[in-house]
PDB file of N, CA and C in Angstrom:
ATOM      1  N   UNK A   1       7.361  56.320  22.950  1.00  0.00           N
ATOM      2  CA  UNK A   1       6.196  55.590  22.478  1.00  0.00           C
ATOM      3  C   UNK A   1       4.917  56.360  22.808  1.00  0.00           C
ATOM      4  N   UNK A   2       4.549  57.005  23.610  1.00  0.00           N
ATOM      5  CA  UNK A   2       3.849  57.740  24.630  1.00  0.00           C
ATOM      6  C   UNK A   2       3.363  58.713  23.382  1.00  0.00           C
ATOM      7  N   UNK A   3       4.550  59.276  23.347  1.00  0.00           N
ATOM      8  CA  UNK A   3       4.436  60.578  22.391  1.00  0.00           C
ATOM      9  C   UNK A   3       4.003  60.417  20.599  1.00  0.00           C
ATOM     10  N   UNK A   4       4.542  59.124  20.114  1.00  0.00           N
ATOM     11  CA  UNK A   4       4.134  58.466  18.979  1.00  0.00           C
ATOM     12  C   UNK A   4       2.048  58.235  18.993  1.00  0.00           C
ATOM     13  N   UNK A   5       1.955  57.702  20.123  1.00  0.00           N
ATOM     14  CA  UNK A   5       0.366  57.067  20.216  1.00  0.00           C
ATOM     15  C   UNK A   5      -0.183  58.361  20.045  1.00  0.00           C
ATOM     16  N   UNK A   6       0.230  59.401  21.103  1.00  0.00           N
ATOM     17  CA  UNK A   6      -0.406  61.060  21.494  1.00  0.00           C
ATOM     18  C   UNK A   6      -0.590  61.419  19.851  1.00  0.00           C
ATOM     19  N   UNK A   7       0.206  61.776  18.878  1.00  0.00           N
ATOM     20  CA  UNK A   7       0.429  62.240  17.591  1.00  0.00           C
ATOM     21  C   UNK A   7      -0.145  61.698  16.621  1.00  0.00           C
ATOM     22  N   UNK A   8      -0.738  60.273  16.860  1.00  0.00           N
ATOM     23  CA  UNK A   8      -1.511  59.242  16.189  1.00  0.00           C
ATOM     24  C   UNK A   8      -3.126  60.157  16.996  1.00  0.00           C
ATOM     25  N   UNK A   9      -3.140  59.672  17.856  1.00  0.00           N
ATOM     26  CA  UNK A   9      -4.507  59.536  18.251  1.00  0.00           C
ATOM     27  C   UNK A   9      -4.989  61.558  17.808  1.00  0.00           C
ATOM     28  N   UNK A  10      -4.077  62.705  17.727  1.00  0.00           N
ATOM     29  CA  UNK A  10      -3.979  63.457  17.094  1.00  0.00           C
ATOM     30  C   UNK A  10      -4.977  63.739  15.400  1.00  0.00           C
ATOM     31  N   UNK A  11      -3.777  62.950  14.942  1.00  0.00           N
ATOM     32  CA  UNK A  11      -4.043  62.512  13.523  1.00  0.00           C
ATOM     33  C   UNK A  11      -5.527  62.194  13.477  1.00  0.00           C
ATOM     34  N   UNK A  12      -5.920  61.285  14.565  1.00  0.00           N
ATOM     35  CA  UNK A  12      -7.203  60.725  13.553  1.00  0.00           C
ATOM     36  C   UNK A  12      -8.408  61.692  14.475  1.00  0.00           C
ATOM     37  N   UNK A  13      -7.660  62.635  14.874  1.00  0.00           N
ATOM     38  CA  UNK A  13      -9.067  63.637  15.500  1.00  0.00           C
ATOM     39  C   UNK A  13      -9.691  63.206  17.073  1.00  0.00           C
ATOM     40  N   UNK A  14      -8.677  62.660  17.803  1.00  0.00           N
ATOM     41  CA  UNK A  14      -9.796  62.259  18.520  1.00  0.00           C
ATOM     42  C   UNK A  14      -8.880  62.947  19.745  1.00  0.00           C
ATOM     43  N   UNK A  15      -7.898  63.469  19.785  1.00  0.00           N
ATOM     44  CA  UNK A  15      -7.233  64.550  20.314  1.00  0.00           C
ATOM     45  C   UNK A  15      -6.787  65.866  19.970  1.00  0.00           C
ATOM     46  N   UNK A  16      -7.060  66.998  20.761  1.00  0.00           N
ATOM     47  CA  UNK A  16      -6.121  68.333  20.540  1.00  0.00           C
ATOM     48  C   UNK A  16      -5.093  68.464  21.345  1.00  0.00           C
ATOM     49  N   UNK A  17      -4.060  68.563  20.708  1.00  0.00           N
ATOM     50  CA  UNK A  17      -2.970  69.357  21.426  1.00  0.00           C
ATOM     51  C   UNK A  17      -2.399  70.452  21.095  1.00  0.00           C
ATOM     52  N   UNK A  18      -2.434  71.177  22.635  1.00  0.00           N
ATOM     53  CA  UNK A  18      -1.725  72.554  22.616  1.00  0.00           C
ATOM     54  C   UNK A  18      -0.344  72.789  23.437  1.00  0.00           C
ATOM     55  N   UNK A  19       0.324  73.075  22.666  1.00  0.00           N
ATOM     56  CA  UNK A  19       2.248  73.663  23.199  1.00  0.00           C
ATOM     57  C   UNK A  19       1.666  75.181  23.605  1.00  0.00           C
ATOM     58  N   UNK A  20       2.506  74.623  24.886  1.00  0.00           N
ATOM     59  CA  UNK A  20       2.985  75.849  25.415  1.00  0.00           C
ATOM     60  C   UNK A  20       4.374  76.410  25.389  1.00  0.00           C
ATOM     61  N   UNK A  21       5.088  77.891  25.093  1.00  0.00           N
ATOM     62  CA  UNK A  21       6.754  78.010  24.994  1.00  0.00           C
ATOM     63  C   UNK A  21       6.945  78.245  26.171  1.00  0.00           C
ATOM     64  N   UNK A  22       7.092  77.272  26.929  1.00  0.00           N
ATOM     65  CA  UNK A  22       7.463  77.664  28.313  1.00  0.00           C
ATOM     66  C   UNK A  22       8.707  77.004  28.947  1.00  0.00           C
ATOM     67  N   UNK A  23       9.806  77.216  29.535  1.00  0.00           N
ATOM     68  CA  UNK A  23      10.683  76.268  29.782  1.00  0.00           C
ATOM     69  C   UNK A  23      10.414  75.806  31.486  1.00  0.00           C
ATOM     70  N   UNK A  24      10.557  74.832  31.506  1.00  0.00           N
ATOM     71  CA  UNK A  24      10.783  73.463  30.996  1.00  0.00           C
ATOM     72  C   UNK A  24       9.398  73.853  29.895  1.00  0.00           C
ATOM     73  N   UNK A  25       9.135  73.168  28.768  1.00  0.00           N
ATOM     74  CA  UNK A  25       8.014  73.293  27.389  1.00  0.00           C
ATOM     75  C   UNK A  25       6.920  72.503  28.565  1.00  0.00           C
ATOM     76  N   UNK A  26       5.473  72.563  28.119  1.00  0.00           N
ATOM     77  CA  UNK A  26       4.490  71.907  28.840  1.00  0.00           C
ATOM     78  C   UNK A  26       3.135  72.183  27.286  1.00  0.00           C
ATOM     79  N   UNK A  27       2.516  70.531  27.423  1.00  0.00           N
ATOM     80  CA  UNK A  27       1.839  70.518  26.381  1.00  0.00           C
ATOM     81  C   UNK A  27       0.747  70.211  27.117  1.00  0.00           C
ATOM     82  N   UNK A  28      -0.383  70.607  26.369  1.00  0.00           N
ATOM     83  CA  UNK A  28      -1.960  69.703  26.857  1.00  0.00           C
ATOM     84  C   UNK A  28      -2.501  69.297  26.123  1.00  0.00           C
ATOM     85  N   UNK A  29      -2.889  68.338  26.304  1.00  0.00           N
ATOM     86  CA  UNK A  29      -4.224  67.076  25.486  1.00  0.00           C
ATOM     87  C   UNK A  29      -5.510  67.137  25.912  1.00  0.00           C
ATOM     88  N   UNK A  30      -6.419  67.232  24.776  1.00  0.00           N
ATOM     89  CA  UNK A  30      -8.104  66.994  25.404  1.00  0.00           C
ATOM     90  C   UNK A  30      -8.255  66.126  23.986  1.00  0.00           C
ATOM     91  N   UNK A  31      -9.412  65.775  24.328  1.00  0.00           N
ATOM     92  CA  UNK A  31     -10.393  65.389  23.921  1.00  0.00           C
ATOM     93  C   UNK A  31     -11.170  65.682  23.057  1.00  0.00           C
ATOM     94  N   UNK A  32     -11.416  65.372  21.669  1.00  0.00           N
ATOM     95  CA  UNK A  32     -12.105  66.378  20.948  1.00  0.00           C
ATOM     96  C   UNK A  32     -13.807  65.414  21.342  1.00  0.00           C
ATOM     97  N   UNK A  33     -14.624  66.108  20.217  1.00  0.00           N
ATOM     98  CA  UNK A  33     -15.611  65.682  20.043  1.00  0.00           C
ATOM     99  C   UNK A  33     -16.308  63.840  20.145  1.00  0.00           C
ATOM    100  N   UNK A  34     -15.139  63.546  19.288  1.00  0.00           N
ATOM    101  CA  UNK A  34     -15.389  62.650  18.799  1.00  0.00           C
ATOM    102  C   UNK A  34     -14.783  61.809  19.816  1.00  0.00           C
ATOM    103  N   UNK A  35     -13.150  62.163  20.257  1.00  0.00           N
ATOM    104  CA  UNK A  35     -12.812  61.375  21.035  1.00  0.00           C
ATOM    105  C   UNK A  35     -13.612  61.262  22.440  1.00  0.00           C
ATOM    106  N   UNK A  36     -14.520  62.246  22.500  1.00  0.00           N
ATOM    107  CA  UNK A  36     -14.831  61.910  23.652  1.00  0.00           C
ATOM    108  C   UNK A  36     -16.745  60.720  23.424  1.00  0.00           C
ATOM    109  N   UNK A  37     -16.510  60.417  22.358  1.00  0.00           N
ATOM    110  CA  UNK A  37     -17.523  59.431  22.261  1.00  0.00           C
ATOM    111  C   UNK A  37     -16.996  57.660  22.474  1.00  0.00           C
ATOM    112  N   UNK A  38     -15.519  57.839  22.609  1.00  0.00           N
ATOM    113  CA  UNK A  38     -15.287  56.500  23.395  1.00  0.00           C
ATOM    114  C   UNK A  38     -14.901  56.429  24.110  1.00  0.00           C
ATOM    115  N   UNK A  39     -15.508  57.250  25.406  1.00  0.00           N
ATOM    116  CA  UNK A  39     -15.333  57.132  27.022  1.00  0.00           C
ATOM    117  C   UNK A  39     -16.157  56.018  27.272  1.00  0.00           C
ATOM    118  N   UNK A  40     -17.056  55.829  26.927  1.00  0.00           N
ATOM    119  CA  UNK A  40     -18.479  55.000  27.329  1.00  0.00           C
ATOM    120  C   UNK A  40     -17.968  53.596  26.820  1.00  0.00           C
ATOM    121  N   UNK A  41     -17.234  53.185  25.305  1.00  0.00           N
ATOM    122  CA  UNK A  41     -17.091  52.023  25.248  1.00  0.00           C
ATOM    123  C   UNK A  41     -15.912  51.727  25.716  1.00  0.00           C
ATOM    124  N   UNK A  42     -15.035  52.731  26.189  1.00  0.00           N
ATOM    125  CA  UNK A  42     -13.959  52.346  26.873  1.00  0.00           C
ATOM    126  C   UNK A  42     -14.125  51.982  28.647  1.00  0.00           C
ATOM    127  N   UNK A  43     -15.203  52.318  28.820  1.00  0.00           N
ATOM    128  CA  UNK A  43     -15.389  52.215  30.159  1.00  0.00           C
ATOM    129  C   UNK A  43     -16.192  50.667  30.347  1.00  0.00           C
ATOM    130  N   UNK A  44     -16.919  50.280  29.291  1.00  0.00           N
ATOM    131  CA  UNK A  44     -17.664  48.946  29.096  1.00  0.00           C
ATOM    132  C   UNK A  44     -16.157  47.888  29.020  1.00  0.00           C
ATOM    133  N   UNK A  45     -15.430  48.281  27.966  1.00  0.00           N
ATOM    134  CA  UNK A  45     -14.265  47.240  27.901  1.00  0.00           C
ATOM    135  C   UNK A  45     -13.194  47.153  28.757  1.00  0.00           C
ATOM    136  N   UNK A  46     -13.819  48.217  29.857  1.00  0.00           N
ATOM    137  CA  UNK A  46     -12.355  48.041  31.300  1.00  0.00           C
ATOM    138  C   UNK A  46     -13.264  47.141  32.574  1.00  0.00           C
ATOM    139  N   UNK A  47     -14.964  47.360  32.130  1.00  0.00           N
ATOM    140  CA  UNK A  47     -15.747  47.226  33.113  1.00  0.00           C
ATOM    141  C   UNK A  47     -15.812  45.083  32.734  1.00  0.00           C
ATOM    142  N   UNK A  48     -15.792  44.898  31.274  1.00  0.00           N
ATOM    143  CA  UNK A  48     -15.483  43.581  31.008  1.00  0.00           C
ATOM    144  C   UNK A  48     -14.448  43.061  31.795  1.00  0.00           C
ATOM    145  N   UNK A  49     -13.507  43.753  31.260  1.00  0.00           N
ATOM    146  CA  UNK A  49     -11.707  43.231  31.677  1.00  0.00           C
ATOM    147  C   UNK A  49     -11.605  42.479  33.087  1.00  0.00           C
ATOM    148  N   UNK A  50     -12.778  43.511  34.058  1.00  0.00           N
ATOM    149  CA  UNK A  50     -12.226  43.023  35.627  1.00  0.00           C
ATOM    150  C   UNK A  50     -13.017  41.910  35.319  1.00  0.00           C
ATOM    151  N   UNK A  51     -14.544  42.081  35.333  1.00  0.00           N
ATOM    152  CA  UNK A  51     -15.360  40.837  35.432  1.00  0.00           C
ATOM    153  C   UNK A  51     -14.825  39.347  34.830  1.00  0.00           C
ATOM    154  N   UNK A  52     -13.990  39.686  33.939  1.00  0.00           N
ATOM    155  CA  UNK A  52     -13.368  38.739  33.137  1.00  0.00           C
ATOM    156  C   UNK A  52     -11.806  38.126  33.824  1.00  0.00           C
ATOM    157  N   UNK A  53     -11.378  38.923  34.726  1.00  0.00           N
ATOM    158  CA  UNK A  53      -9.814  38.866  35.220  1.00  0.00           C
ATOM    159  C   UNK A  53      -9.482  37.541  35.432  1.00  0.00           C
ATOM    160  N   UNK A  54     -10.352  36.751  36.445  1.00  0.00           N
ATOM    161  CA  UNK A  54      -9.900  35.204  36.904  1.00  0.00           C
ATOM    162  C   UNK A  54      -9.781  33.966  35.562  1.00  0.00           C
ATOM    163  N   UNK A  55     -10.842  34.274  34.809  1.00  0.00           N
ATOM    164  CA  UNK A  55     -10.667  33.405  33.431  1.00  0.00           C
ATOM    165  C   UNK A  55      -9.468  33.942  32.514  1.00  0.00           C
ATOM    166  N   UNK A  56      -9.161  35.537  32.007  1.00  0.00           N
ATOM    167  CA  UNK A  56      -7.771  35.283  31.968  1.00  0.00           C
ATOM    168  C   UNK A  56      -7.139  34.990  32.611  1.00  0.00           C
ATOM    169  N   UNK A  57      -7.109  34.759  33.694  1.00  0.00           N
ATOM    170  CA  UNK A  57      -5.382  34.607  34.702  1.00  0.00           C
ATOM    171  C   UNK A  57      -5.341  32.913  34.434  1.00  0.00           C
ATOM    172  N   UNK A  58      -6.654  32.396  34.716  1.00  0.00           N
ATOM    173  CA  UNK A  58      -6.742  31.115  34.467  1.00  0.00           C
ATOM    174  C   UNK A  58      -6.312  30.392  33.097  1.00  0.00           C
ATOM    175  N   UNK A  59      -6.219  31.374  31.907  1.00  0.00           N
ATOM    176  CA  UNK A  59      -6.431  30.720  30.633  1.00  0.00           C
ATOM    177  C   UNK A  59      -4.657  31.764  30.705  1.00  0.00           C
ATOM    178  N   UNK A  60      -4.009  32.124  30.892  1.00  0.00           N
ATOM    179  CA  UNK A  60      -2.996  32.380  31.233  1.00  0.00           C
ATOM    180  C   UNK A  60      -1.574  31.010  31.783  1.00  0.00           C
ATOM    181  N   UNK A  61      -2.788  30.835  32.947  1.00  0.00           N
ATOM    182  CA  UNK A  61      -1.893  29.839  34.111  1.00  0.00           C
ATOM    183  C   UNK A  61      -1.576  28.595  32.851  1.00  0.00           C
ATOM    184  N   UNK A  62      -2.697  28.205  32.060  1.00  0.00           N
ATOM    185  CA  UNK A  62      -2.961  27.124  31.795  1.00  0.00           C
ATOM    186  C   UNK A  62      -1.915  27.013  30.523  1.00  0.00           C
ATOM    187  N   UNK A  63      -1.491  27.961  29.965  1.00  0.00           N
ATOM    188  CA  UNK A  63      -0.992  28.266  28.482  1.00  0.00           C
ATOM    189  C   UNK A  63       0.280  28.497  29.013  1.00  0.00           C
ATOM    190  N   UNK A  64       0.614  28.728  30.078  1.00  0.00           N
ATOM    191  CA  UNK A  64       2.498  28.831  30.320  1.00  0.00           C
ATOM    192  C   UNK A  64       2.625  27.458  30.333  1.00  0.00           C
ATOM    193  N   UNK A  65       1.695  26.679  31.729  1.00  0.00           N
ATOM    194  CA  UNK A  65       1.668  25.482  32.118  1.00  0.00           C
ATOM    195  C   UNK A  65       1.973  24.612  31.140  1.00  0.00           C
ATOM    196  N   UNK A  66       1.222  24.593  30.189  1.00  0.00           N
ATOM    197  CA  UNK A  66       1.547  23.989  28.876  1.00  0.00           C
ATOM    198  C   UNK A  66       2.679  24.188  28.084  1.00  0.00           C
ATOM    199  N   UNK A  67       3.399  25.014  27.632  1.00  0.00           N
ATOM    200  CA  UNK A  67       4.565  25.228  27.441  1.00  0.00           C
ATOM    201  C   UNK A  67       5.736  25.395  28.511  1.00  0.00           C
ATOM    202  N   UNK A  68       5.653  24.719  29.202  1.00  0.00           N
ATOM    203  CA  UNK A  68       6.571  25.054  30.351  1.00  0.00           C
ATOM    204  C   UNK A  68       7.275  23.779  30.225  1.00  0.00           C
TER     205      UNK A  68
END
């Protein structure tokens, strides 16, 4: 799955990857241009996530609770 997302996120430019022929094989990933213009909103939507953690866990608890 790992390797599917890597080849996607590829595709739409927002990664380079380079093979190396080396055994064991060893590849590297960066960042292109572009991909590196959603560090910043990725860092806002991890910086949400925590601030947000107890109301999911809560709206979590409440939605098993209910089907339980």
């Amino acid at each position: 799955m790992l390797t599917l997302t890597l080849r996607h996120l590829e595709r739409d430019g927002l990664v380079n990857r380079k093979s190396h022929p080396e055994v064991p094989p060893r590849v590297e990933y960066e960042l292109t241009p572009v991909g590196r213009t959603l560090i910043e909103p990725a860092i806002t939507l991890a910086e949400w996530a925590i601030a947000h953690n107890p109301d999911i866990e809560r709206s979590h608890r409440a939605y098993d609770d209910r089907d339980a």
